[in-house]
N, C-alpha and C. Protein backbone atom coordinates (compact mmCIF):
# COMPACT_ATOMS: atom_id res chain seq x y z
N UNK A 1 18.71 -2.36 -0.82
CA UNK A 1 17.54 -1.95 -0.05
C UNK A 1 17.98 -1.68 1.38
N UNK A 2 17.35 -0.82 1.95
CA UNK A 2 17.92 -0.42 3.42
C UNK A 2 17.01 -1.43 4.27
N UNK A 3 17.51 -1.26 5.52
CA UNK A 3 16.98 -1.62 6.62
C UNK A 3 16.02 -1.48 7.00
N UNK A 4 14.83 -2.47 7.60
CA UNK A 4 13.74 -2.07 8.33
C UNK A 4 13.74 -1.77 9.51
N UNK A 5 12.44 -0.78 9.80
CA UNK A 5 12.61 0.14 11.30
C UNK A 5 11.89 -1.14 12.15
N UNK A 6 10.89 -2.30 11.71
CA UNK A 6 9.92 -2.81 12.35
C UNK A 6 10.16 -4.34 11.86
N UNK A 7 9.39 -5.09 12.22
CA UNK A 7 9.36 -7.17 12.05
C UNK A 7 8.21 -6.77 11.41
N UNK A 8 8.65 -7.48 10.48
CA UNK A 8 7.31 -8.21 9.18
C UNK A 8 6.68 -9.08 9.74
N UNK A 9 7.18 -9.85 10.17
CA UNK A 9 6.13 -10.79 10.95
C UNK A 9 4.91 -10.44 11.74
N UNK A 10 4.93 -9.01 12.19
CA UNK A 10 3.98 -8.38 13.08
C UNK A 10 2.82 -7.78 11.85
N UNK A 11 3.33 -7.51 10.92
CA UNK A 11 2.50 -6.90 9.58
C UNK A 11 1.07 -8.04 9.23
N UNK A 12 -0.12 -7.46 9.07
CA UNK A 12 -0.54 -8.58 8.60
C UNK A 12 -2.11 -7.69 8.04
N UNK A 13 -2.52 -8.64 7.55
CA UNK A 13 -3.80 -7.68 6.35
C UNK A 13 -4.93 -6.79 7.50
N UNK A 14 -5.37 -6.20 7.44
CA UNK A 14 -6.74 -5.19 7.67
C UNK A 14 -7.94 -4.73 7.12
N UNK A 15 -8.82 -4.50 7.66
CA UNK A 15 -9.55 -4.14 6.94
C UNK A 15 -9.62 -2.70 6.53
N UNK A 16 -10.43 -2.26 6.01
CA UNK A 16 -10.22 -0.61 5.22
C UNK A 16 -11.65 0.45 5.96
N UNK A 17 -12.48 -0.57 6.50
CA UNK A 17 -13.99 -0.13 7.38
C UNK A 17 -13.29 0.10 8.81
N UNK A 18 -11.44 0.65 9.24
CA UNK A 18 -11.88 1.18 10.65
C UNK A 18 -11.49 2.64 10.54
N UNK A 19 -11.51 3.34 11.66
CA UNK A 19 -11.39 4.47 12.37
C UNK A 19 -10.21 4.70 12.35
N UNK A 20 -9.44 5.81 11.82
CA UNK A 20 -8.16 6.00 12.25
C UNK A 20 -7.66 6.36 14.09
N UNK A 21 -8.69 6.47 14.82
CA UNK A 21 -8.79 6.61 16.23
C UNK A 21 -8.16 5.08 16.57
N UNK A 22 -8.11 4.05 15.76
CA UNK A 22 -7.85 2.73 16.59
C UNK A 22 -6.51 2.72 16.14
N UNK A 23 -5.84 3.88 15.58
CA UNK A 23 -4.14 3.59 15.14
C UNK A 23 -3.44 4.41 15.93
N UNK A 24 -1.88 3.90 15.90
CA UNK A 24 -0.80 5.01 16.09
C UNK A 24 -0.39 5.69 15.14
N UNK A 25 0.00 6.41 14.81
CA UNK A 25 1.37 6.46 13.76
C UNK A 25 2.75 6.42 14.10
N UNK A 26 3.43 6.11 13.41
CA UNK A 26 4.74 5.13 14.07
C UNK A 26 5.83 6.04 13.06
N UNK A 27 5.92 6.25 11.75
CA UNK A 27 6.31 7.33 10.37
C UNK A 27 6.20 6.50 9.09
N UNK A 28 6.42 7.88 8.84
CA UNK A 28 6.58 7.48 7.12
C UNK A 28 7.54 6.52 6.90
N UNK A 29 6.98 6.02 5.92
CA UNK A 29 8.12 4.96 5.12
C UNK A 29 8.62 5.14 3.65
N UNK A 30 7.65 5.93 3.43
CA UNK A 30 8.08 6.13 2.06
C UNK A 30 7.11 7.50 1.69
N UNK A 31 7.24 8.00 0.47
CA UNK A 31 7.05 8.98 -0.20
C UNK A 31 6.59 9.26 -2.11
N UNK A 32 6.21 9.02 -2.30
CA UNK A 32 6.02 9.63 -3.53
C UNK A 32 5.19 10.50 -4.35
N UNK A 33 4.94 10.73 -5.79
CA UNK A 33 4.40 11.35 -6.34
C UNK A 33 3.38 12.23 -6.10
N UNK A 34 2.53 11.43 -5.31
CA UNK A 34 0.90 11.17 -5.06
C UNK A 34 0.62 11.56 -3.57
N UNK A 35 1.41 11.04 -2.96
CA UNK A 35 1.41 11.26 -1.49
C UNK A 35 2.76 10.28 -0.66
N UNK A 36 2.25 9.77 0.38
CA UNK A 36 3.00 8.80 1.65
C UNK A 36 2.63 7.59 2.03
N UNK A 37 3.43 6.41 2.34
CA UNK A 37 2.85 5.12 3.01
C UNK A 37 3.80 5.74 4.56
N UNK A 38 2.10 5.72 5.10
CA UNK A 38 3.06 5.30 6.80
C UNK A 38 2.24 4.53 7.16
N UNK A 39 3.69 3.68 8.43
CA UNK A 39 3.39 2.76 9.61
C UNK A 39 2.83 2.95 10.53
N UNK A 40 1.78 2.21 11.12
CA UNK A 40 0.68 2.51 12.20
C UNK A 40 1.12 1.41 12.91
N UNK A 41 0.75 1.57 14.08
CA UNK A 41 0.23 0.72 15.12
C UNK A 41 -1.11 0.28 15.66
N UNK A 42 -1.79 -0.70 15.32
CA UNK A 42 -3.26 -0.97 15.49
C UNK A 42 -3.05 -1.09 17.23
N UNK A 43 -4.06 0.18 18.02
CA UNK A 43 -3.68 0.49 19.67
C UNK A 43 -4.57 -0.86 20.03
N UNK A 44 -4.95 -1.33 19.89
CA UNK A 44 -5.83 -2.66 20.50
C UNK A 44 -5.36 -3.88 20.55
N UNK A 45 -4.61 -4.64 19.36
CA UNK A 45 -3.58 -5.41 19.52
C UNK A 45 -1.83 -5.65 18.84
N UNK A 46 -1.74 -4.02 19.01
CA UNK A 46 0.05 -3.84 18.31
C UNK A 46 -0.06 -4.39 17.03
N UNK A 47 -0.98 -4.91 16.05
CA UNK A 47 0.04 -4.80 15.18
C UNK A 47 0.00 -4.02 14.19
N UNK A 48 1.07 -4.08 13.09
CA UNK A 48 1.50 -3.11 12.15
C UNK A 48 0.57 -2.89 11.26
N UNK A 49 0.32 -1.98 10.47
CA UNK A 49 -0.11 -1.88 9.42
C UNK A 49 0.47 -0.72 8.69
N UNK A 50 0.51 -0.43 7.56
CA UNK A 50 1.22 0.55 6.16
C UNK A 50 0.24 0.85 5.20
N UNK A 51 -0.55 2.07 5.16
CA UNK A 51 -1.16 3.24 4.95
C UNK A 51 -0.83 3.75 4.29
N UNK A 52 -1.43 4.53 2.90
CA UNK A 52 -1.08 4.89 1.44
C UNK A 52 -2.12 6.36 2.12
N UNK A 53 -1.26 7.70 2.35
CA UNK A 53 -1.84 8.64 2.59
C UNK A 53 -2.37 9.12 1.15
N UNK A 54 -2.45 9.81 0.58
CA UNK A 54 -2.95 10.94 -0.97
C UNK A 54 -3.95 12.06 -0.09
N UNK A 55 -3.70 12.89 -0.91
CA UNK A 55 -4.22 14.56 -0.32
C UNK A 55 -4.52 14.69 -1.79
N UNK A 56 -5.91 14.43 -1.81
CA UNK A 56 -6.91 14.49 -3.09
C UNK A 56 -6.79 15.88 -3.67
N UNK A 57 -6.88 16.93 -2.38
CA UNK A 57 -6.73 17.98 -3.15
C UNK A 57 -6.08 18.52 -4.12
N UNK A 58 -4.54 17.60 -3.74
CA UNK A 58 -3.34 18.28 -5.01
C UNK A 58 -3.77 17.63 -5.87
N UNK A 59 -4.55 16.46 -6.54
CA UNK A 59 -4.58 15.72 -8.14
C UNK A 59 -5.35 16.97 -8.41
N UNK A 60 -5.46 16.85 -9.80
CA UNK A 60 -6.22 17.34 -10.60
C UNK A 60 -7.36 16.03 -10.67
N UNK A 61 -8.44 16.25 -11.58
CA UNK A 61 -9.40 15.42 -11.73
C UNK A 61 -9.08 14.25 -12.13
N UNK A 62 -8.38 14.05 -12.91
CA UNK A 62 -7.55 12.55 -13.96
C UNK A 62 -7.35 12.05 -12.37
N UNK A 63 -6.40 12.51 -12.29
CA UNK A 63 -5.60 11.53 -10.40
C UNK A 63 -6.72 11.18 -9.55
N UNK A 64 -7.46 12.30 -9.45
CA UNK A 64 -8.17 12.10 -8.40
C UNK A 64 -8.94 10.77 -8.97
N UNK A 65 -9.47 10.49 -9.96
CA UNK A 65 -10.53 9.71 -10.56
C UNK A 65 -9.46 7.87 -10.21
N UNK A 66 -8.56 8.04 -10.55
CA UNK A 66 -7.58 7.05 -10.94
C UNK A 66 -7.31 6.45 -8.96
N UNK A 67 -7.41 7.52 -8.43
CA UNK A 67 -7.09 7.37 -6.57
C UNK A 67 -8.25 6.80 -6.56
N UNK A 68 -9.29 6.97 -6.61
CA UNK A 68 -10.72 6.83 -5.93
C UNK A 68 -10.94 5.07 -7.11
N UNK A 69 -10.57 5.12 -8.11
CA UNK A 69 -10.54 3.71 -8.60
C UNK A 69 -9.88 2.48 -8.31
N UNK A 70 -8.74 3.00 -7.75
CA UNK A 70 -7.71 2.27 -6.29
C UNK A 70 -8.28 1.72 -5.45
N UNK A 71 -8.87 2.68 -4.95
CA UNK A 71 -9.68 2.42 -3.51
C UNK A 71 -10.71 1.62 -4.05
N UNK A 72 -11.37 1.58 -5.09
CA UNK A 72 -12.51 0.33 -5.43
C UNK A 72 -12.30 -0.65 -5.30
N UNK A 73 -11.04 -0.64 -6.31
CA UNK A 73 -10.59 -2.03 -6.63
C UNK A 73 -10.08 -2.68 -5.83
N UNK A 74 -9.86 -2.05 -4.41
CA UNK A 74 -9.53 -2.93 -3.54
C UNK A 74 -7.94 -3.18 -3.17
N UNK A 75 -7.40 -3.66 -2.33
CA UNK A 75 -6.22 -3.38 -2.20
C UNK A 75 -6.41 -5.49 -1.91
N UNK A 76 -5.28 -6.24 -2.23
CA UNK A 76 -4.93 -7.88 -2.41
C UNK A 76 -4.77 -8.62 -0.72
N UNK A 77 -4.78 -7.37 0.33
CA UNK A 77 -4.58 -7.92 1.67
C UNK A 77 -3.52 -8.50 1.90
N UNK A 78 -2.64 -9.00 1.00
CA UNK A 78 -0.87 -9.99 1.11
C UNK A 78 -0.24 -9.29 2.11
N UNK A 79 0.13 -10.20 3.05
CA UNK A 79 1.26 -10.25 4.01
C UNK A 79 2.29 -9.43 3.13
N UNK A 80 3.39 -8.72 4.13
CA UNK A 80 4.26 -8.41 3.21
C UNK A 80 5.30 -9.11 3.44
N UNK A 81 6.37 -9.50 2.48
CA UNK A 81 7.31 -10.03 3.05
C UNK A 81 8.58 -9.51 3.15
């Protein structure tokens, strides 16, 4: 596994009810299929957070349905380590 750009220790859960106006973006971290996770900076008190971009437009209906069931179900809030 490579190197991290940032301290885990600064990482810590969020909620999913804010504004992307209260972030930085800091970059991508990763990439796949579906879309991107990037690193933010919460501008109010620095800390990190990691963001699962998807651009709904490219799924077809199946994906799209399966993205939007993601987002229901909620994401576990865990620290990362």
């Amino acid at each position: 596994m490579g190197s991290l750009y940032f301290y885990t220790d600064k990482l810590r859960p969020t909620s999913s009810k804010q504004t992307m106006a209260l972030f930085e973006k800091i970059r991508t971290v990763g990439k796949g299929a579906y879309g991107s996770a990037v690193l933010y900076r919460k501008k109010d008190d620095d800390s990190l957070v990691i963001l699962k971009e998807v651009n709904m437009h490219d799924l077809n209906a199946a994906e799209r349905q399966m993205a939007l069931n993601e987002v229901r179900a909620g994401f576990t809030n865990q620290p990362l380590s």
